[in-house]
C-alpha atoms as a PDB file:
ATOM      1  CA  UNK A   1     -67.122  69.786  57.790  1.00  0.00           C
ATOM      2  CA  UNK A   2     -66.265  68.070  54.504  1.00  0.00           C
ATOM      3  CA  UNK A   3     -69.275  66.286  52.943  1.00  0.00           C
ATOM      4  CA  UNK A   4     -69.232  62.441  53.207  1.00  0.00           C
ATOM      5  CA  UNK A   5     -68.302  60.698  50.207  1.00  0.00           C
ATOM      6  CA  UNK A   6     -71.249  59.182  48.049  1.00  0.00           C
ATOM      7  CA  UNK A   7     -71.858  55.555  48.276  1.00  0.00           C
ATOM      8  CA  UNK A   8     -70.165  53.738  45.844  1.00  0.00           C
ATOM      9  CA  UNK A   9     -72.939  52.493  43.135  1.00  0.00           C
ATOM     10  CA  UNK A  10     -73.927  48.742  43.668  1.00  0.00           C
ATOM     11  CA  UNK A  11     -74.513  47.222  40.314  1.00  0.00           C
ATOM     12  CA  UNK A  12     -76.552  44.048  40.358  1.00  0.00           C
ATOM     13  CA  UNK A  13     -74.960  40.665  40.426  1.00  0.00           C
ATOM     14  CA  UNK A  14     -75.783  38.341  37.485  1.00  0.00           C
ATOM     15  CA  UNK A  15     -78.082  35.927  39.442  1.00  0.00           C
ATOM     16  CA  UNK A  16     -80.088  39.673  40.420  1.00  0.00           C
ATOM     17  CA  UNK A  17     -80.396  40.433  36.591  1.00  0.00           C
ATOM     18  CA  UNK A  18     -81.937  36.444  35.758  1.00  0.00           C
ATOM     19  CA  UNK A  19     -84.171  36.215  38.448  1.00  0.00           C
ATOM     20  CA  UNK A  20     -86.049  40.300  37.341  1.00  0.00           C
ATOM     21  CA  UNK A  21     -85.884  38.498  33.842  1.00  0.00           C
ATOM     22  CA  UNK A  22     -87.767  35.650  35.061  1.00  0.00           C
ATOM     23  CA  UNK A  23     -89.962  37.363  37.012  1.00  0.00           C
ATOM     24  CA  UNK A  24     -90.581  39.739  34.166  1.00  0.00           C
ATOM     25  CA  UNK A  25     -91.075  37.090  32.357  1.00  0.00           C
ATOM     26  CA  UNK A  26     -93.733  35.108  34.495  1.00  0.00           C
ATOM     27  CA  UNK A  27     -95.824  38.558  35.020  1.00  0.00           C
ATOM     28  CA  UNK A  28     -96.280  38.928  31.238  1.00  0.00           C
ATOM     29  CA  UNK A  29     -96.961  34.984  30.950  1.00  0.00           C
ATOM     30  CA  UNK A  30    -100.619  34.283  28.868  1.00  0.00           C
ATOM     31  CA  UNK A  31    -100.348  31.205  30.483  1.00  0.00           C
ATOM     32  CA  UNK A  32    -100.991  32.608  33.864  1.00  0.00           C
ATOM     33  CA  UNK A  33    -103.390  35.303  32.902  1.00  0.00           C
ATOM     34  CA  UNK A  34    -105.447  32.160  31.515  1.00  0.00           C
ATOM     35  CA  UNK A  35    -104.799  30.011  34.859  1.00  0.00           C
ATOM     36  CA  UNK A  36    -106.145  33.067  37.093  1.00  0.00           C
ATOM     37  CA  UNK A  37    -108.925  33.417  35.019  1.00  0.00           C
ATOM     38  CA  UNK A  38    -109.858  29.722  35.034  1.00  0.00           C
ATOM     39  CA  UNK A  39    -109.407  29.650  38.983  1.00  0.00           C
ATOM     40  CA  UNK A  40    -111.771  33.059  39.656  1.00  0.00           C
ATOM     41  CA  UNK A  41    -114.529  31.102  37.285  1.00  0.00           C
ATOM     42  CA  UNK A  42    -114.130  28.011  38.912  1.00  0.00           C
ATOM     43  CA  UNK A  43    -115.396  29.504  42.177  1.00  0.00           C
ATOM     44  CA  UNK A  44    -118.613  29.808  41.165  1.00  0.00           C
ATOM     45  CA  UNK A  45    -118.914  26.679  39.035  1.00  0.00           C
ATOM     46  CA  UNK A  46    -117.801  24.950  42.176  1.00  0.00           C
ATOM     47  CA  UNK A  47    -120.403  26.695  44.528  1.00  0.00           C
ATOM     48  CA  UNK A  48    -123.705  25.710  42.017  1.00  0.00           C
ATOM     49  CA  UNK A  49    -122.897  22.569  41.499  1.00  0.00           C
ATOM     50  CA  UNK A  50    -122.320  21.852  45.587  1.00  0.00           C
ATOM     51  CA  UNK A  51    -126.231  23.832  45.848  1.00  0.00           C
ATOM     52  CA  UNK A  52    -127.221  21.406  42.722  1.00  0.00           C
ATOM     53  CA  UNK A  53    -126.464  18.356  43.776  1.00  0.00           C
ATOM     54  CA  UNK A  54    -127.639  19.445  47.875  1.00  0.00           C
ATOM     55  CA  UNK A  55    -131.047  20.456  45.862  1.00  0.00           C
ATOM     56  CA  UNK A  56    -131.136  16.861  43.997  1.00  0.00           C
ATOM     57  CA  UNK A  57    -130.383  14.994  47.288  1.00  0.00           C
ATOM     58  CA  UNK A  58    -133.148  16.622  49.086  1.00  0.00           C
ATOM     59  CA  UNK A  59    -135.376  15.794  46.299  1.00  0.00           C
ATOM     60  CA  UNK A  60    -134.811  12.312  46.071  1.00  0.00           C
ATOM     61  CA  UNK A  61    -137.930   9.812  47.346  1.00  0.00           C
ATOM     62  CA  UNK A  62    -136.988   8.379  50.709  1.00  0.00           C
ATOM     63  CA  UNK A  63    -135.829   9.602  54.551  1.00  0.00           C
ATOM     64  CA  UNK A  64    -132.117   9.061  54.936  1.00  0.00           C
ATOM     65  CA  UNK A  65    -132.941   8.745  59.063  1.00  0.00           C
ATOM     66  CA  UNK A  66    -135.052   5.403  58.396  1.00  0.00           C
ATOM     67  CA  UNK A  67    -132.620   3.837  55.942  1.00  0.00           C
ATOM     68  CA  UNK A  68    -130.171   4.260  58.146  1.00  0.00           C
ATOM     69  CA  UNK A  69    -132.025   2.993  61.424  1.00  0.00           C
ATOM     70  CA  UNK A  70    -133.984   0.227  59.207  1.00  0.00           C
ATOM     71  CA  UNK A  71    -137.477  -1.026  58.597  1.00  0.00           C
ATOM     72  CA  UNK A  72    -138.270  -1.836  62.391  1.00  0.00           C
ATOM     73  CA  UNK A  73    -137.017   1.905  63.685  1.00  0.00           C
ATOM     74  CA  UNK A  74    -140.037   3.654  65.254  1.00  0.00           C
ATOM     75  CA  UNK A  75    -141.595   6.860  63.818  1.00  0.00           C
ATOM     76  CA  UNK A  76    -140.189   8.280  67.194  1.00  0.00           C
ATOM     77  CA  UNK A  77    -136.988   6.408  66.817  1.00  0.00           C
ATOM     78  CA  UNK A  78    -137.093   8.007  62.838  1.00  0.00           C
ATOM     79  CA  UNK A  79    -137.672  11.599  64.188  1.00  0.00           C
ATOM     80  CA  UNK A  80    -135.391  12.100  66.809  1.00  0.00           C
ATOM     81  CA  UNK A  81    -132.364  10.660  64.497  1.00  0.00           C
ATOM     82  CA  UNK A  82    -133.527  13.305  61.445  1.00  0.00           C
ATOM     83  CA  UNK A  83    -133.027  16.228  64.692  1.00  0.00           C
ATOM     84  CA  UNK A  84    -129.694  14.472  65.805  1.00  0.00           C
ATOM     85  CA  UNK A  85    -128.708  15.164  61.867  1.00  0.00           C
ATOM     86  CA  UNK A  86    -130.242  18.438  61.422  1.00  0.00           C
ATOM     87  CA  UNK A  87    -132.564  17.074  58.422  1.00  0.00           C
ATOM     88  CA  UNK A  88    -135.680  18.042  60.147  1.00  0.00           C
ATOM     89  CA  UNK A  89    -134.802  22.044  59.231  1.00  0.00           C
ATOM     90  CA  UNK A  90    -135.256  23.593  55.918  1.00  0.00           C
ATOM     91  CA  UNK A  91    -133.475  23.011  52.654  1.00  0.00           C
ATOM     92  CA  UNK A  92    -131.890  26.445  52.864  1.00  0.00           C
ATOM     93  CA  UNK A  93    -131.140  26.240  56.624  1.00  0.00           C
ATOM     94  CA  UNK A  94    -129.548  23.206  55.825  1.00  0.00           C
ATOM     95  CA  UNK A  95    -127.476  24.207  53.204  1.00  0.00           C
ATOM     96  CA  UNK A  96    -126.545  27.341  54.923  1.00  0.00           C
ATOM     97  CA  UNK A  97    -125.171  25.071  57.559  1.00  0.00           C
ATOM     98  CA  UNK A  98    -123.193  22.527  55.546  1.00  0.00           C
ATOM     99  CA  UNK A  99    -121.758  25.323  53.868  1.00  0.00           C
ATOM    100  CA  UNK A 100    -120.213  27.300  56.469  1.00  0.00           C
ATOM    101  CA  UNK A 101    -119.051  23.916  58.438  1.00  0.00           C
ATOM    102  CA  UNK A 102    -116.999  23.289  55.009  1.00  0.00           C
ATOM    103  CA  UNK A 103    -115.622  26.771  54.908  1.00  0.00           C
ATOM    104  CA  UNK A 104    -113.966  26.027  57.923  1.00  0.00           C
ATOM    105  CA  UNK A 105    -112.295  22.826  56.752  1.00  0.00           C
ATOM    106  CA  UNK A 106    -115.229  20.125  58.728  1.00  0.00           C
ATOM    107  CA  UNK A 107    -116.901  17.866  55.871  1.00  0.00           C
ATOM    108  CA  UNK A 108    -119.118  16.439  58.896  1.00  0.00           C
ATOM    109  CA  UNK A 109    -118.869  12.423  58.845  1.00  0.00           C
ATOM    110  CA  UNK A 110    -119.923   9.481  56.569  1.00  0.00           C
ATOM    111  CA  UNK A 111    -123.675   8.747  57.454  1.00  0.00           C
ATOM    112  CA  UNK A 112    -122.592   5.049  56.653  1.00  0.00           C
ATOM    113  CA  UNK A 113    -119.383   4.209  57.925  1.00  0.00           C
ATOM    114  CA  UNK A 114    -119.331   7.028  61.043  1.00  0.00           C
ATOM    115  CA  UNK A 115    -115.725   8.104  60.059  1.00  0.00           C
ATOM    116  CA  UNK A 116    -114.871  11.825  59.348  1.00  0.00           C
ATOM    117  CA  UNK A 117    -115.056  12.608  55.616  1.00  0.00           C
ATOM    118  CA  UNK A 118    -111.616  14.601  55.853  1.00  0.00           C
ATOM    119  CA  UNK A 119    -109.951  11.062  56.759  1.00  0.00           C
ATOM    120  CA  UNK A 120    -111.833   9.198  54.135  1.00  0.00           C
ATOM    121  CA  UNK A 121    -110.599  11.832  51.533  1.00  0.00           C
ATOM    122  CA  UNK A 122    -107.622  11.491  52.588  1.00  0.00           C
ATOM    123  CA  UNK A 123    -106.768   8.133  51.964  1.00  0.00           C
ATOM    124  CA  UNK A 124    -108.077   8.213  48.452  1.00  0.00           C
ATOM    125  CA  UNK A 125    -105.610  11.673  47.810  1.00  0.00           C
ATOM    126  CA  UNK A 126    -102.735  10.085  46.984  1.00  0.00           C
ATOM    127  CA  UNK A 127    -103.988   7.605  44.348  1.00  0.00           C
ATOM    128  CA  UNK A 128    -106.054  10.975  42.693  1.00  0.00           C
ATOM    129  CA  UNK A 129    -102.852  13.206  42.554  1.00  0.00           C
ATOM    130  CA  UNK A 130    -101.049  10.158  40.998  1.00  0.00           C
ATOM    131  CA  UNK A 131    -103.461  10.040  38.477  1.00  0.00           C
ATOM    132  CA  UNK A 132    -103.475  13.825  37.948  1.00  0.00           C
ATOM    133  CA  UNK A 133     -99.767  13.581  37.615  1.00  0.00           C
ATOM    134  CA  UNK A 134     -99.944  11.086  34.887  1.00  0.00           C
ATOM    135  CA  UNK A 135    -102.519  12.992  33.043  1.00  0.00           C
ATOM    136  CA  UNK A 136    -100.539  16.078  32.943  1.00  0.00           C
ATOM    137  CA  UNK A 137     -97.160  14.495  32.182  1.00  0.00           C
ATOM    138  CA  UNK A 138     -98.725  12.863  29.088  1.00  0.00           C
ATOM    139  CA  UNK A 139    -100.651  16.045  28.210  1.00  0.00           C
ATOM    140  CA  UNK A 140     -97.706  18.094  28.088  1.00  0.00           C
ATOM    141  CA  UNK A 141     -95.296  15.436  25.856  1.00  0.00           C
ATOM    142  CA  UNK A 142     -98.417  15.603  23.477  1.00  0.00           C
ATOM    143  CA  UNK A 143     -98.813  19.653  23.835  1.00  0.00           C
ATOM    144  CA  UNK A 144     -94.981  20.670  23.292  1.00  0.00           C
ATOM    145  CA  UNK A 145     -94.963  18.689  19.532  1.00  0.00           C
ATOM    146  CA  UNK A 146     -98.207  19.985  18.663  1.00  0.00           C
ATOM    147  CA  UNK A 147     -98.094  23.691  19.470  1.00  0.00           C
ATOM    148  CA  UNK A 148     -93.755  23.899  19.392  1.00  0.00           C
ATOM    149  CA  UNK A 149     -93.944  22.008  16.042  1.00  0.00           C
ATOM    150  CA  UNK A 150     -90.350  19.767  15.393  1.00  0.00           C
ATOM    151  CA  UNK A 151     -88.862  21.913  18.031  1.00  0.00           C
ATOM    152  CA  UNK A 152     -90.736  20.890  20.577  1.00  0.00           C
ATOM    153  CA  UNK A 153     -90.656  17.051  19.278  1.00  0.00           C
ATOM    154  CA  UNK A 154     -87.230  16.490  20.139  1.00  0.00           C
ATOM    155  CA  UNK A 155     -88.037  18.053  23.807  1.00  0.00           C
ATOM    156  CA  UNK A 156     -90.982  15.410  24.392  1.00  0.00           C
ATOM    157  CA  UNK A 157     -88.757  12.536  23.041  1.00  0.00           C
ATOM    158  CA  UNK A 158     -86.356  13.045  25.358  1.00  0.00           C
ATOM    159  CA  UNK A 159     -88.330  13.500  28.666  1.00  0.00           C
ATOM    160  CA  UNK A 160     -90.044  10.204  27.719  1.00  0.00           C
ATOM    161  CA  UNK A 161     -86.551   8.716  27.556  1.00  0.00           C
ATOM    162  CA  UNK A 162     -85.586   9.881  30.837  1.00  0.00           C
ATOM    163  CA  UNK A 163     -88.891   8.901  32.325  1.00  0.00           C
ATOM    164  CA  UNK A 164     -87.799   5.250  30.906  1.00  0.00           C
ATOM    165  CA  UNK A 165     -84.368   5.243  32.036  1.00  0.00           C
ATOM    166  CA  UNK A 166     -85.790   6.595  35.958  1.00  0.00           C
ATOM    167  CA  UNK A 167     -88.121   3.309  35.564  1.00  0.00           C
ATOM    168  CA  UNK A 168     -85.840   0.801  34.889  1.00  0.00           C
ATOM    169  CA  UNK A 169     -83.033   2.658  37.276  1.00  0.00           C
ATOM    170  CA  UNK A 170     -85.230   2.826  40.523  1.00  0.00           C
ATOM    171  CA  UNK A 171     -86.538  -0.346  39.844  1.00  0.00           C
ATOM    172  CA  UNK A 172     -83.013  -1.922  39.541  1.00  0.00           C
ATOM    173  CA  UNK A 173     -81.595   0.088  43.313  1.00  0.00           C
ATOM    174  CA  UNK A 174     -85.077  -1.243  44.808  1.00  0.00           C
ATOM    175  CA  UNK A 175     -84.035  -4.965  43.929  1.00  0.00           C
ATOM    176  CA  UNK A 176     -80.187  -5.007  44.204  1.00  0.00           C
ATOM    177  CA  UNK A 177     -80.768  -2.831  47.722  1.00  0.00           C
ATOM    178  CA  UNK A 178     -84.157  -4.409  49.142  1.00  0.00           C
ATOM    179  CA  UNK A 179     -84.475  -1.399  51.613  1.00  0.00           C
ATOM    180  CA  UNK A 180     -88.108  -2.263  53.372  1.00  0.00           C
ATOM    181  CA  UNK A 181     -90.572  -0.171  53.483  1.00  0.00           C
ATOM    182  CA  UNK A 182     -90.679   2.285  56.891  1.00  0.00           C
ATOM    183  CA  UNK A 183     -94.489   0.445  58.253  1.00  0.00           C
ATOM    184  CA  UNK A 184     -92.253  -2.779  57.875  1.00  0.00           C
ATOM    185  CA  UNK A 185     -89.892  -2.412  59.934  1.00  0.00           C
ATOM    186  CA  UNK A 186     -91.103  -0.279  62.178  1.00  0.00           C
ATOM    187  CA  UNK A 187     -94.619  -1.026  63.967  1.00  0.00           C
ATOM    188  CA  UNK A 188     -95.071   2.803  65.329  1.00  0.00           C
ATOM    189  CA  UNK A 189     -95.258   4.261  61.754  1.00  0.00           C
ATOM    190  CA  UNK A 190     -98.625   3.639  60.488  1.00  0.00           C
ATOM    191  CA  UNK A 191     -99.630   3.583  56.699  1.00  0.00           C
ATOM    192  CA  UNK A 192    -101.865   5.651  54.860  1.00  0.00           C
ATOM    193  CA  UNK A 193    -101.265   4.808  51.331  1.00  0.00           C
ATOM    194  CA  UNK A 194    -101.040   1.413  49.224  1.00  0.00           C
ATOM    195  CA  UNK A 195     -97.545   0.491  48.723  1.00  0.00           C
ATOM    196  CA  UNK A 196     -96.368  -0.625  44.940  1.00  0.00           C
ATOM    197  CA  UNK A 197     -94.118  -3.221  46.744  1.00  0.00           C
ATOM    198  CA  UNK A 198     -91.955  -4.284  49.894  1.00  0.00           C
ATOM    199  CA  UNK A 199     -89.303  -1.700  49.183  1.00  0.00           C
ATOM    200  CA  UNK A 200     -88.229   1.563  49.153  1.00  0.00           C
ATOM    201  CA  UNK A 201     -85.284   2.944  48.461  1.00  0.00           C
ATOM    202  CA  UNK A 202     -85.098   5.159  46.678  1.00  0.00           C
ATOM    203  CA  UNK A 203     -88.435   6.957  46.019  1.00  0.00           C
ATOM    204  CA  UNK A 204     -89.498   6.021  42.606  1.00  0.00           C
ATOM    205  CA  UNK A 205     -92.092   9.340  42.773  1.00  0.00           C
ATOM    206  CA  UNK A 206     -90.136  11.721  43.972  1.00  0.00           C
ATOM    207  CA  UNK A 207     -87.562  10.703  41.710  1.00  0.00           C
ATOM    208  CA  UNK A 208     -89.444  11.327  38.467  1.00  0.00           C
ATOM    209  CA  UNK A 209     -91.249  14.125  39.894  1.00  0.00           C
ATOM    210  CA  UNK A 210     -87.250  15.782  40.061  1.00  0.00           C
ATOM    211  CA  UNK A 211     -86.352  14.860  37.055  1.00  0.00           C
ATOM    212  CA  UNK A 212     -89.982  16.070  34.797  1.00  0.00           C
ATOM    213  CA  UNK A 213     -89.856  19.363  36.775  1.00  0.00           C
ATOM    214  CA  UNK A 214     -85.976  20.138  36.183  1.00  0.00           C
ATOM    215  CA  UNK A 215     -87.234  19.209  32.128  1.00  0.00           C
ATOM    216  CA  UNK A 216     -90.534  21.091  31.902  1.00  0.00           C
ATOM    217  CA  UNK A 217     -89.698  24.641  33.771  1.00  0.00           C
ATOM    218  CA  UNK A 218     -86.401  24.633  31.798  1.00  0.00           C
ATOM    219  CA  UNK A 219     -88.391  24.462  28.477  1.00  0.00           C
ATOM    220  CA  UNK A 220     -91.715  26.466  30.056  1.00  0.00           C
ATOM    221  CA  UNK A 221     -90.937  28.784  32.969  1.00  0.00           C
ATOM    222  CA  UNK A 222     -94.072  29.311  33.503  1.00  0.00           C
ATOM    223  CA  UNK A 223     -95.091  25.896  34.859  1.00  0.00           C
ATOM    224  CA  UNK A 224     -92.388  26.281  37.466  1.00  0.00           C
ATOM    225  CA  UNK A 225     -95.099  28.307  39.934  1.00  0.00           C
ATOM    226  CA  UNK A 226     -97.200  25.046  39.355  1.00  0.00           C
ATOM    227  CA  UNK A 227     -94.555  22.047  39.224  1.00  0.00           C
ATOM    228  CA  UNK A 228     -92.169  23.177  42.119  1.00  0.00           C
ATOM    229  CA  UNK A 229     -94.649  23.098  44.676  1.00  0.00           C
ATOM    230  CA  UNK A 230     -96.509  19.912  43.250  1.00  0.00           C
ATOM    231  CA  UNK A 231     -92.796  18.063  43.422  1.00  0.00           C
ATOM    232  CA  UNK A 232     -92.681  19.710  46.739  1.00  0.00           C
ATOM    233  CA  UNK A 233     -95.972  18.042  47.885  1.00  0.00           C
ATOM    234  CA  UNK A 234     -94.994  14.332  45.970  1.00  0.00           C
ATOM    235  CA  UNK A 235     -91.784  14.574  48.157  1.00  0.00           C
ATOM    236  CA  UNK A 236     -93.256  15.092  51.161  1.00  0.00           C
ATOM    237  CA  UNK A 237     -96.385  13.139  50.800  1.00  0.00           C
ATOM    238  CA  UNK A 238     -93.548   9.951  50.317  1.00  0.00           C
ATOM    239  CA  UNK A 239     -92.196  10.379  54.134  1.00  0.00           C
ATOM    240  CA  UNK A 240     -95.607  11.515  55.914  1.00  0.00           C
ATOM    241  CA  UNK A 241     -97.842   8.510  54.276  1.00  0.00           C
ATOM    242  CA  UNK A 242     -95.048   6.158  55.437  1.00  0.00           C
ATOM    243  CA  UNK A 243     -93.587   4.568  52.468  1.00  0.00           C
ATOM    244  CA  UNK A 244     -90.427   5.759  52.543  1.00  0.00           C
ATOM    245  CA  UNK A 245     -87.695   7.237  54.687  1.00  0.00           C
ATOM    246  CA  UNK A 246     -86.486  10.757  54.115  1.00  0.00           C
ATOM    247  CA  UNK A 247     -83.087   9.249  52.574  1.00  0.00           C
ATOM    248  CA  UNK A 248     -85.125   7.838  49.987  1.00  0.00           C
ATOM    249  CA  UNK A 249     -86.802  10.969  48.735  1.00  0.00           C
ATOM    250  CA  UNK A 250     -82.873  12.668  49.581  1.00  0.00           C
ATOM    251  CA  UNK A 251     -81.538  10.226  47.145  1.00  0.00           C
ATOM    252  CA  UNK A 252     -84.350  10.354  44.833  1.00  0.00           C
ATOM    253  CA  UNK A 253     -84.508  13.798  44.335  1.00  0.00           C
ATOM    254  CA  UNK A 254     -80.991  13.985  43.844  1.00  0.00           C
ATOM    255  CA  UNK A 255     -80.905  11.184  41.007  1.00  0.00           C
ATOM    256  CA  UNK A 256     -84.131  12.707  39.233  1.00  0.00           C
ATOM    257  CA  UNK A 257     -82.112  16.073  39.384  1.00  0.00           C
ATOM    258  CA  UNK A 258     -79.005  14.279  37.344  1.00  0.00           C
ATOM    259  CA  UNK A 259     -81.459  12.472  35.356  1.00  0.00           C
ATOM    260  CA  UNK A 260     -83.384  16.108  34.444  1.00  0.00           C
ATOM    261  CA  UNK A 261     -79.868  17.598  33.481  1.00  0.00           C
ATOM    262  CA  UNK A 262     -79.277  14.632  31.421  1.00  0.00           C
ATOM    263  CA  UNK A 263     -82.614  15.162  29.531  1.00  0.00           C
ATOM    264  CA  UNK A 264     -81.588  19.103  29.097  1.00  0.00           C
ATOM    265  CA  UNK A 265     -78.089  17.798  27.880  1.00  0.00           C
ATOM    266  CA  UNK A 266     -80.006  15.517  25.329  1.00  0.00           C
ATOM    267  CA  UNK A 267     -82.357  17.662  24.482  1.00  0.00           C
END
C-alpha cells in the first residue's frame, strides 16, 4: 500500500492573523483587567447597600400597612394587611425573602401605585441609558486629549464634528421626509418611551450610536466588548419601544457607519 500523501499545510488567511492579534490584544488589555476587577467589587458594594438601606427602612418611625390603609383602618384592618405584605415577620426573614424574589428577576410591586416594579423600571430605562450614553461620550472626548496628549486631540475634535454633522443631518431627513412615528400611524403598536418629536426616519440614536462606536473601537479596541453590544441594545431598544420602524435604525446605522469612516478619514 503506498502511504497517503500528507495534507497540504493550510496557512492562515489574513482576516485569521487580525482577528488572534486583536484578541491577543484584548486579553493583555489593563483596561479590562481594571473593568473585571471593578465588576467582582461591585457585587458586594451592591449587596450592603440593598441590606443598608432594607435596615434603614425598617427603622424608620411609622407602619407602612396604616399609611397605606389610612387613619380610619382598624387595628384588625392594620394587621391583616402587614400579613398580606409579609411585614409582620422578622427583619432577617424579610430580607431573606426580598432577596431571593430579586434573584429571580421579581422586584414585587409598588406599595403605592399597585404596578409591578419591573414595568415601572422599565419605562424610566431608556431616558437613564441616554443619559449614561451622554456621560460616557463626553468622558471619553475629554479622556483621549488628556491621557493621548495632541495625539489624541485631533481624535476628540473630530468625533465631536461628526457628532455635529449626524445632528444637523438627521434632523434635516426628519423634516424634508416627515416619516411619523410607528404609535402614529399605527394604533396596535403601543409606546413605551417619550418621543423627541412626530417623526422618525431615520433613527437619530442609532445613528450616532454607529457612527461613535465605528470612531472609538478604531482608536481603543478595547471598548469594542463594551460599545458593540451597547449600539446593539440603542438599535434595538428604537424598534421594540415603538419609535421607529426597523428601516429607520437600517438607514441609520448605515449613515452613522459612513459618517464613522468619515471621522477615521479626518482623523
Amino acid at each position: 500500500m503506498s502511504a497517503s500523501a500528507p495534507a497540504p499545510l493550510r496557512l492562515p488567511s489574513g482576516g485569521e492573523v487580525r482577528a488572534r492579534r486583536f484578541a491577543r490584544r484584548v486579553a493583555r488589555s489593563a483596561l479590562l483587567r481594571v473593568l473585571a476587577r471593578r465588576l467582582l467589587a461591585a457585587i458586594p458594594v451592591m449587596w450592603g447597600v440593598t441590606f443598608l438601606t432594607f435596615l434603614v427602612m425598617n427603622l424608620v418611625p411609622g407602619n407602612v400597612a396604616r399609611s397605606l390603609l389610612g387613619a380610619t383602618a382598624t387595628p384588625a384592618q392594620v394587621n391583616a394587611f402587614q400579613h398580606q405584605l409579609g411585614l409582620d415577620k422578622p427583619f432577617l426573614t424579610q430580607y431573606g425573602n426580598w432577596l431571593g424574589k430579586i434573584l429571580q428577576g421579581n422586584f414585587g410591586n409598588s406599595y403605592t401605585s399597585h404596578d409591578s416594579v419591573t414595568s415601572i423600571i422599565g419605562t424610566q430605562l431608556p431616558v437613564s441609558f441616554e443619559l449614561i450614553a451622554y456621560g460616557f461620550v463626553i468622558s471619553l472626548l475629554l479622556a483621549l486629549p488628556l491621557f493621548r496628549g495632541r495625539a489624541g486631540l485631533r481624535p476628540a475634535l473630530v468625533m465631536a464634528l461628526i457628532g455635529i454633522i449626524g445632528i444637523a443631518l438627521y434632523k434635516g431627513l426628519k423634516r424634508t421626509l416627515v416619516r411619523e412615528r410607528p404609535f402614529i400611524t399605527h394604533s396596535g403598536i403601543c409606546l413605551h418611551g417619550a418621543p423627541l418629536d412626530r417623526y422618525s426616519f431615520p433613527s437619530g440614536h442609532t445613528l450616532h450610536a454607529v457612527a461613535f462606536t465605528w470612531q472609538a473601537v478604531a482608536h481603543i479596541p478595547e471598548l469594542g466588548w463594551v460599545l458593540v453590544p451597547f449600539t446593539s441594545l440603542v438599535a434595538a431598544s428604537r424598534v421594540v419601544l415603538g419609535l421607529h420602524y426597523p428601516t429607520d435604525v437600517l438607514v441609520g446605522a448605515a449613515i452613522g457607519g459612513l459618517l464613522g469612516q468619515l471621522g477615521l478619514a479626518l482623523g
